[in-house]
C-alpha atoms as a PDB file:
ATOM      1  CA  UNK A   1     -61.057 -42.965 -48.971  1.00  0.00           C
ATOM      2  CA  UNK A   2     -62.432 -41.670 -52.284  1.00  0.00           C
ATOM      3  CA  UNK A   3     -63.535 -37.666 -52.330  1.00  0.00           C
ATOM      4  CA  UNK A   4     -65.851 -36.571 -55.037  1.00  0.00           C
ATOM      5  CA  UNK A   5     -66.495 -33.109 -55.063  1.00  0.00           C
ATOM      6  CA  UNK A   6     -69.198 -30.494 -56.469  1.00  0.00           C
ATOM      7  CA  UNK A   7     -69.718 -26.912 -56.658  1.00  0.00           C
ATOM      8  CA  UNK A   8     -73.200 -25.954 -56.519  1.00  0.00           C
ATOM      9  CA  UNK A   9     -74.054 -22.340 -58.001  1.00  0.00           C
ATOM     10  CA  UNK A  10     -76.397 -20.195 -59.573  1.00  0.00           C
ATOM     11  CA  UNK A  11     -74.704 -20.248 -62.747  1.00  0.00           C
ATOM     12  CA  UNK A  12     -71.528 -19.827 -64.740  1.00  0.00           C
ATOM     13  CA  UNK A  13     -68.808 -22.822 -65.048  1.00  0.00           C
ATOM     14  CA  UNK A  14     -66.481 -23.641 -62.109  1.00  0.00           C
ATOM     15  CA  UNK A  15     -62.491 -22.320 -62.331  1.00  0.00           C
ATOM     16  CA  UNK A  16     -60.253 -24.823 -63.473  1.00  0.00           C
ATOM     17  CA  UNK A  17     -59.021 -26.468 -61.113  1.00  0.00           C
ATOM     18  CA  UNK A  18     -62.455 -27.062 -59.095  1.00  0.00           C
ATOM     19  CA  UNK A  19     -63.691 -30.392 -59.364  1.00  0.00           C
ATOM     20  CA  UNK A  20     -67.059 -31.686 -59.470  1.00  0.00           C
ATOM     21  CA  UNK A  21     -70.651 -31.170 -60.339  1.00  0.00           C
ATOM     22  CA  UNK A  22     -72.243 -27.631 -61.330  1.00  0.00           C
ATOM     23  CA  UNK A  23     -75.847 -27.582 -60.004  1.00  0.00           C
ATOM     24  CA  UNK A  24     -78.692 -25.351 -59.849  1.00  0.00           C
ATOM     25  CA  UNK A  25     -81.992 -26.370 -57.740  1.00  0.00           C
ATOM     26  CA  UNK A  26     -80.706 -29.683 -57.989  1.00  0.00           C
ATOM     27  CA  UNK A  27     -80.041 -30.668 -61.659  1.00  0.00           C
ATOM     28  CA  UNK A  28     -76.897 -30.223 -62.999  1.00  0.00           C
ATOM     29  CA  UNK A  29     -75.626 -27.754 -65.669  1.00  0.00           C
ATOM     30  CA  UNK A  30     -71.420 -28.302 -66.217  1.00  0.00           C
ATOM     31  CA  UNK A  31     -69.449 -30.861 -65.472  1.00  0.00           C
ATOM     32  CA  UNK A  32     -66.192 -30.656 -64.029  1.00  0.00           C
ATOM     33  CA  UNK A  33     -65.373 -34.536 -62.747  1.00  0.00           C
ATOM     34  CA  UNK A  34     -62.161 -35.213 -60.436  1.00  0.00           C
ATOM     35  CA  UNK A  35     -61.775 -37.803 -57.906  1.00  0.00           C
ATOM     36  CA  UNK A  36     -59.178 -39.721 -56.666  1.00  0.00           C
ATOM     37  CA  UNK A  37     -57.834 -41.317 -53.139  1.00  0.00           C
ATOM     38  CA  UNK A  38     -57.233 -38.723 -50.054  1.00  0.00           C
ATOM     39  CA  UNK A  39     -55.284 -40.039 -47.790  1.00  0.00           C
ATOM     40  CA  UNK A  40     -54.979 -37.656 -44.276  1.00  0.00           C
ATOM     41  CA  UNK A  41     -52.054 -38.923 -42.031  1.00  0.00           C
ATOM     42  CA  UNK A  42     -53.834 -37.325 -39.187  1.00  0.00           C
ATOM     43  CA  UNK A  43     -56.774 -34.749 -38.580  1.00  0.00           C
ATOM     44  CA  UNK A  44     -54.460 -31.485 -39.170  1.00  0.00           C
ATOM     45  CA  UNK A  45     -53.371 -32.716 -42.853  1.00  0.00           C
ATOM     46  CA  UNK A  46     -56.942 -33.261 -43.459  1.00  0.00           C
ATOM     47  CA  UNK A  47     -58.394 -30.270 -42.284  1.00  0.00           C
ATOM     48  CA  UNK A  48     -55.654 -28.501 -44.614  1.00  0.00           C
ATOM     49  CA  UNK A  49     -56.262 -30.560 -47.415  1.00  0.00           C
ATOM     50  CA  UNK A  50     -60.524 -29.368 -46.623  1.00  0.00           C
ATOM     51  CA  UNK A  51     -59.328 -26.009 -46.310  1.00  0.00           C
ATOM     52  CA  UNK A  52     -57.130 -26.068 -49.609  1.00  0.00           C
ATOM     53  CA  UNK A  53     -60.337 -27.593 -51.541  1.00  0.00           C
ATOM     54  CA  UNK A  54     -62.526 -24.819 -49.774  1.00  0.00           C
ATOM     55  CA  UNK A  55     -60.586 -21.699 -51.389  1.00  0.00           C
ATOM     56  CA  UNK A  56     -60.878 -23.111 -54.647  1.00  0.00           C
ATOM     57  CA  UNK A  57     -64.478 -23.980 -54.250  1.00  0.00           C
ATOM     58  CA  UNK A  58     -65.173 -20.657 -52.667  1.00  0.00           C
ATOM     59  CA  UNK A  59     -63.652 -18.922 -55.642  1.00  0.00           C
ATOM     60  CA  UNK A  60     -65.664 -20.026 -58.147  1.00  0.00           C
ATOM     61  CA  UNK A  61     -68.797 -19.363 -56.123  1.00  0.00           C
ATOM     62  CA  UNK A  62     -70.710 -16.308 -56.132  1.00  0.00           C
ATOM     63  CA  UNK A  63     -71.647 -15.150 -52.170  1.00  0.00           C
ATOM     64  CA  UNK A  64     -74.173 -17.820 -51.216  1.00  0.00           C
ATOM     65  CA  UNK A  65     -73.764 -20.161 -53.679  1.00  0.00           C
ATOM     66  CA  UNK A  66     -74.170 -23.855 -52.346  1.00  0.00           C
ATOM     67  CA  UNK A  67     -71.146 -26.559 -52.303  1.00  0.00           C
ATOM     68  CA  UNK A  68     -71.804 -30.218 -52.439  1.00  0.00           C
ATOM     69  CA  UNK A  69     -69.510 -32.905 -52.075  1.00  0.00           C
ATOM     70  CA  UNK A  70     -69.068 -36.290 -51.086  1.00  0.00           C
ATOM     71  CA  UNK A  71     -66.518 -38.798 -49.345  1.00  0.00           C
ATOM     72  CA  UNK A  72     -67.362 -42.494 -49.695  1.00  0.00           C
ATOM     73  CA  UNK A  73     -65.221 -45.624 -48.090  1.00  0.00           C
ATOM     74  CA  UNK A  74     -65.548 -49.131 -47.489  1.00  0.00           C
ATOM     75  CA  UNK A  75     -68.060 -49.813 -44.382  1.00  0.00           C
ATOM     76  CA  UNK A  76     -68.746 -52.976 -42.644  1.00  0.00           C
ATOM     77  CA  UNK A  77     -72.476 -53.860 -41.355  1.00  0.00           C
ATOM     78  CA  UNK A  78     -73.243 -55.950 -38.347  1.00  0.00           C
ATOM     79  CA  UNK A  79     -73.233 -59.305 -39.547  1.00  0.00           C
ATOM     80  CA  UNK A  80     -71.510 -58.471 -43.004  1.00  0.00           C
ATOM     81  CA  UNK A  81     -69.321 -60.785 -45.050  1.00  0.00           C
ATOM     82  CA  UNK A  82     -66.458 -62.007 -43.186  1.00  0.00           C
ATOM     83  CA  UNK A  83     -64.191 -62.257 -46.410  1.00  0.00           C
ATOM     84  CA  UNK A  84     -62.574 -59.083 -45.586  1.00  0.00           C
ATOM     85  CA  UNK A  85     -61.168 -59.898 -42.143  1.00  0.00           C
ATOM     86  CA  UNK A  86     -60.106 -63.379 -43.637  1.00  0.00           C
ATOM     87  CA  UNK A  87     -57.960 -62.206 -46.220  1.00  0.00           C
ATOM     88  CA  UNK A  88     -56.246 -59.747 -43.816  1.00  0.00           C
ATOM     89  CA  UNK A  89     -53.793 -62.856 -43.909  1.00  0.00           C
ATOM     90  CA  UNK A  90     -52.580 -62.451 -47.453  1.00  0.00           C
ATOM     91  CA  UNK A  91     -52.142 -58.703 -47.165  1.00  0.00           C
ATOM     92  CA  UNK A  92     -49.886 -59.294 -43.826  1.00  0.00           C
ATOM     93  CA  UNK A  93     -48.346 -62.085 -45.976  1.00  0.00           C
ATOM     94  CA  UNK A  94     -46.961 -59.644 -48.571  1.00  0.00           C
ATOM     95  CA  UNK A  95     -46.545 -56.585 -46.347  1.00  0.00           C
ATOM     96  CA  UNK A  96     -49.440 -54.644 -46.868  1.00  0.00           C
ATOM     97  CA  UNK A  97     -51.060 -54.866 -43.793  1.00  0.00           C
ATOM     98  CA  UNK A  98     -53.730 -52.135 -42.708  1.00  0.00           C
ATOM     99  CA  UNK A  99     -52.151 -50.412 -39.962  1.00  0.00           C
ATOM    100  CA  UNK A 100     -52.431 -51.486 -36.230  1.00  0.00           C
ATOM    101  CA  UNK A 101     -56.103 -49.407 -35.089  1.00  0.00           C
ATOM    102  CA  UNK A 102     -57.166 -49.399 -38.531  1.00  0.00           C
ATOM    103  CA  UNK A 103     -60.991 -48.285 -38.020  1.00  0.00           C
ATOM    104  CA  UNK A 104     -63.798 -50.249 -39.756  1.00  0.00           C
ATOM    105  CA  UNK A 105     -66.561 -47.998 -39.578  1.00  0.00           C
ATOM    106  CA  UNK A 106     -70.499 -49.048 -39.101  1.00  0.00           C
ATOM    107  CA  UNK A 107     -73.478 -47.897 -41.969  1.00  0.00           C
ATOM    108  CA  UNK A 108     -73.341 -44.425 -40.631  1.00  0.00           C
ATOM    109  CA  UNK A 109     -70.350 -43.887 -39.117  1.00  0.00           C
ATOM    110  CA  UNK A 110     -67.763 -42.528 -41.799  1.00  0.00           C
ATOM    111  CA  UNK A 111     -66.643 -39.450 -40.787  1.00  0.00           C
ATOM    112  CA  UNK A 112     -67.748 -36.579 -42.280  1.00  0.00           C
ATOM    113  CA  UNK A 113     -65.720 -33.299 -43.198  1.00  0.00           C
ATOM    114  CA  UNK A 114     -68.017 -30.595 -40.808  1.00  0.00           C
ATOM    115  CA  UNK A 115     -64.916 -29.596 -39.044  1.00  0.00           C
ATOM    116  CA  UNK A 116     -62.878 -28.607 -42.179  1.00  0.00           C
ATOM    117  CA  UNK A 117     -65.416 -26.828 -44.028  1.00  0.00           C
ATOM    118  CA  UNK A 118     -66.635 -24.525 -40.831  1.00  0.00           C
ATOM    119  CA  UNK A 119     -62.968 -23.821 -39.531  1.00  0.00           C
ATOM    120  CA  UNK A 120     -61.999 -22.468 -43.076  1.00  0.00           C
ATOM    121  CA  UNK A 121     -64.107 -19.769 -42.254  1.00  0.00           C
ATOM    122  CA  UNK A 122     -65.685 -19.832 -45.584  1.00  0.00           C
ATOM    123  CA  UNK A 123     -68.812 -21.783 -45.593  1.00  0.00           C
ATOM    124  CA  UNK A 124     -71.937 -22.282 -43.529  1.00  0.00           C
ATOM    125  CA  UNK A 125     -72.526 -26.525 -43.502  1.00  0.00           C
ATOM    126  CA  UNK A 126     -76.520 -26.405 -44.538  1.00  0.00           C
ATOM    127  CA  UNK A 127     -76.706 -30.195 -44.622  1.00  0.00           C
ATOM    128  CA  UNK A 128     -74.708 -33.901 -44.033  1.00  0.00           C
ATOM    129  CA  UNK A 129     -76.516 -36.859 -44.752  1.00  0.00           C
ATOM    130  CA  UNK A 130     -74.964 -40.471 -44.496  1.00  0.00           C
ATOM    131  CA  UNK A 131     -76.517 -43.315 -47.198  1.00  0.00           C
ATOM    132  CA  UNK A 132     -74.759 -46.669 -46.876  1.00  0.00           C
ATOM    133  CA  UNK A 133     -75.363 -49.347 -49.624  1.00  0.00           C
ATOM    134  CA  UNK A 134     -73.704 -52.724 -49.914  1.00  0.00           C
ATOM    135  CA  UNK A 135     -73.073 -54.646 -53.452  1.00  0.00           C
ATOM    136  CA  UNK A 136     -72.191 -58.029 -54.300  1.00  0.00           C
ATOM    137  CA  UNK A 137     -68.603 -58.371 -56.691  1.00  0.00           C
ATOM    138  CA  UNK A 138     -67.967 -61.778 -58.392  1.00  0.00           C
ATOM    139  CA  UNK A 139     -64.483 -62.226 -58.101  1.00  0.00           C
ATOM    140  CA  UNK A 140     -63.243 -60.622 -61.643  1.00  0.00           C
ATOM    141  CA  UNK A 141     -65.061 -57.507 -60.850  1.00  0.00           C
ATOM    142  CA  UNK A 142     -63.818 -57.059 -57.248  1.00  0.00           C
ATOM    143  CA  UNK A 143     -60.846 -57.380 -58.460  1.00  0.00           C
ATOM    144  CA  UNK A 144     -61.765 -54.514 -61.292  1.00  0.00           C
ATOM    145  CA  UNK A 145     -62.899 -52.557 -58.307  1.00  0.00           C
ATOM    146  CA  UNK A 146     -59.046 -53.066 -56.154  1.00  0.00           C
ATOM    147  CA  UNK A 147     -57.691 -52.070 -59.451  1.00  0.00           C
ATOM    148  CA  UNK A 148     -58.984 -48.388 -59.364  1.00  0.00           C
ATOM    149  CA  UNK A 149     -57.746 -48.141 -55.490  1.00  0.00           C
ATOM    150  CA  UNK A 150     -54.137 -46.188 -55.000  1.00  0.00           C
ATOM    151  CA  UNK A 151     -53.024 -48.674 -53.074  1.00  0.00           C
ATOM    152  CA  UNK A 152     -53.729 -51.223 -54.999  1.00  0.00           C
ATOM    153  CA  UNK A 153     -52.321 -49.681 -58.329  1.00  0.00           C
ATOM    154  CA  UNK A 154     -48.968 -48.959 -56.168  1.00  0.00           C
ATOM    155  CA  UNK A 155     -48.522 -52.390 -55.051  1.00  0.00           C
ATOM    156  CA  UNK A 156     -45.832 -54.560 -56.612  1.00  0.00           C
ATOM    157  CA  UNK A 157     -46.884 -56.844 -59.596  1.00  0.00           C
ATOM    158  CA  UNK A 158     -46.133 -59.997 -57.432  1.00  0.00           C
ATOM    159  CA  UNK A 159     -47.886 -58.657 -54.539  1.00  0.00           C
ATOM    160  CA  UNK A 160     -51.438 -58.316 -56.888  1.00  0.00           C
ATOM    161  CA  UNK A 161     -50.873 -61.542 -58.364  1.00  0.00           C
ATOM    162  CA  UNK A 162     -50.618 -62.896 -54.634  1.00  0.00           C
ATOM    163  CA  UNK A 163     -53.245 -61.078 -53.553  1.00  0.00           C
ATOM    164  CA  UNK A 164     -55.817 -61.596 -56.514  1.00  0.00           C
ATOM    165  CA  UNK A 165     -55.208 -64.835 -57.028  1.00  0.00           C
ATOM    166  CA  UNK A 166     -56.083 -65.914 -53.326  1.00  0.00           C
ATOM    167  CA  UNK A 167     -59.134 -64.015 -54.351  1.00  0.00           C
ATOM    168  CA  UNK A 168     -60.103 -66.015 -56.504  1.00  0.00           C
ATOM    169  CA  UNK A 169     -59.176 -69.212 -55.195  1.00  0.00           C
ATOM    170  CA  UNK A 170     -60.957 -68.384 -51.797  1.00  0.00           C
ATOM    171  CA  UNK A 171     -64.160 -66.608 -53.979  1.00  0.00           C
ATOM    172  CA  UNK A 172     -64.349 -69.645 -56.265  1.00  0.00           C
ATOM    173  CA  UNK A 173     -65.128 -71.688 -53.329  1.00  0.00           C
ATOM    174  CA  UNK A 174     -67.778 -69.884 -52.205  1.00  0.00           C
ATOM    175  CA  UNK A 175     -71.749 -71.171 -53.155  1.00  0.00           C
ATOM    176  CA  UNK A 176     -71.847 -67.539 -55.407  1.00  0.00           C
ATOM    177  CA  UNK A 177     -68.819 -67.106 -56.065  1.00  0.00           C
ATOM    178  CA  UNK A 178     -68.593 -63.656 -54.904  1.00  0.00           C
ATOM    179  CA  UNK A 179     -67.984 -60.940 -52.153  1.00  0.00           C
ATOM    180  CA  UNK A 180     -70.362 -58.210 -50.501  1.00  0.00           C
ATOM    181  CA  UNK A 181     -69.095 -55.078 -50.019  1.00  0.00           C
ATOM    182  CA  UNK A 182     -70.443 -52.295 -47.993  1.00  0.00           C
ATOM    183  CA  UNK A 183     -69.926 -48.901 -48.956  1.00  0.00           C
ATOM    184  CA  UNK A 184     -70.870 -45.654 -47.306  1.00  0.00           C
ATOM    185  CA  UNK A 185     -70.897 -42.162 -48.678  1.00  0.00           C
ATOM    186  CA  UNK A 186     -71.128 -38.573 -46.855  1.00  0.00           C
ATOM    187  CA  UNK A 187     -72.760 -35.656 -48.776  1.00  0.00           C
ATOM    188  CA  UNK A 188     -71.910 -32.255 -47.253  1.00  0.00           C
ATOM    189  CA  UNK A 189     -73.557 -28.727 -48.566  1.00  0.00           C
ATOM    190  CA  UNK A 190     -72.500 -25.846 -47.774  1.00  0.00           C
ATOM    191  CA  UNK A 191     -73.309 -22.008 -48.249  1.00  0.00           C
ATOM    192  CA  UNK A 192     -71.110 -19.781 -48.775  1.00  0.00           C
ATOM    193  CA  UNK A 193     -69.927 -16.720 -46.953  1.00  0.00           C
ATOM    194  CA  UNK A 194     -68.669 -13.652 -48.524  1.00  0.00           C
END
């Protein structure tokens, strides 16, 4: 799962450290971009990895100050391309297999971070909204795409080669050529206490 994060404030730049997006009434002012892969081995890790990312945010924010952030993941509409549970073969085939009870969550369903950002005790969650997309990759830019996630970048050389070239072999013989992805992101605000 990819976080993106954002402080929202009345003014002033964020700490170092505190990633995201500066806004005021909506537009932003400073920048401050991070983002990479989370990956939570089970609810307590995550809600400690919410908490960690709630001091710093609640540092740099004067008392009621707004945060905004986002989570965003892979989702999988009723009726969506099938290409994603047919290569599950090729990861199995080179040992990278999504673990057994893997979920697949509907438009709507990612879970959101509520529970993290009220037990740290230092926010008040004002708003979570879900928006679900989907976009169509030809195969050279799907593959682009698998290149950005940790997983993928971890992953043996011979294991992407595998793995992207049954991409393309199985894209190419598609009508478009291509793959449709759904995607689903979570936007949280939050007010601060304090």
């Amino acid at each position: 799962m990819t976080v993106q994060h954002g402080v929202v404030d009345g003014g002033g730049d964020a700490q170092p450290g505190v990633a995201g997006t500066i806004m005021t009434s909506g537009t932003a002012r400073n920048h401050r971009w991070q983002n990479g892969p989370v990956h939570a081995e089970d609810d307590r890790e995550r809600l400690r990895q919410t908490f960690d990312q709630a001091q710093r945010a609640w540092q740099a924010l004067r008392p009621g100050g707004h945060l905004a952030f986002w989570t965003a993941g892979h989702v999988f509409p009723e009726g969506g391309d099938p290409f994603f549970a047919e290569i599950q073969d090729i990861y199995d085939e080179i040992g990278e297999a999504l673990p057994p009870g893997t979920p697949h969550p509907r438009p709507g369903e990612l879970a959101d971070e509520r529970a993290g950002i009220e037990a740290s005790g230092l926010f008040e969650v004002t708003a979570v909204r879900h928006y679900d997309w989907d976009r169509v990759y030809p195969a050279e830019e799907y593959i682009e795409l698998l290149e950005t996630f940790s997983g993928h970048l971890v992953m043996a050389e011979w294991k992407r080669r595998r793995l992207y070239g049954e991409i393309r072999r199985r894209l190419a013989l598609r009508r478009d050529h291509a793959v449709r992805r759904g995607w689903g992101a979570v936007l949280h605000v939050a007010r601060r206490l304090g």
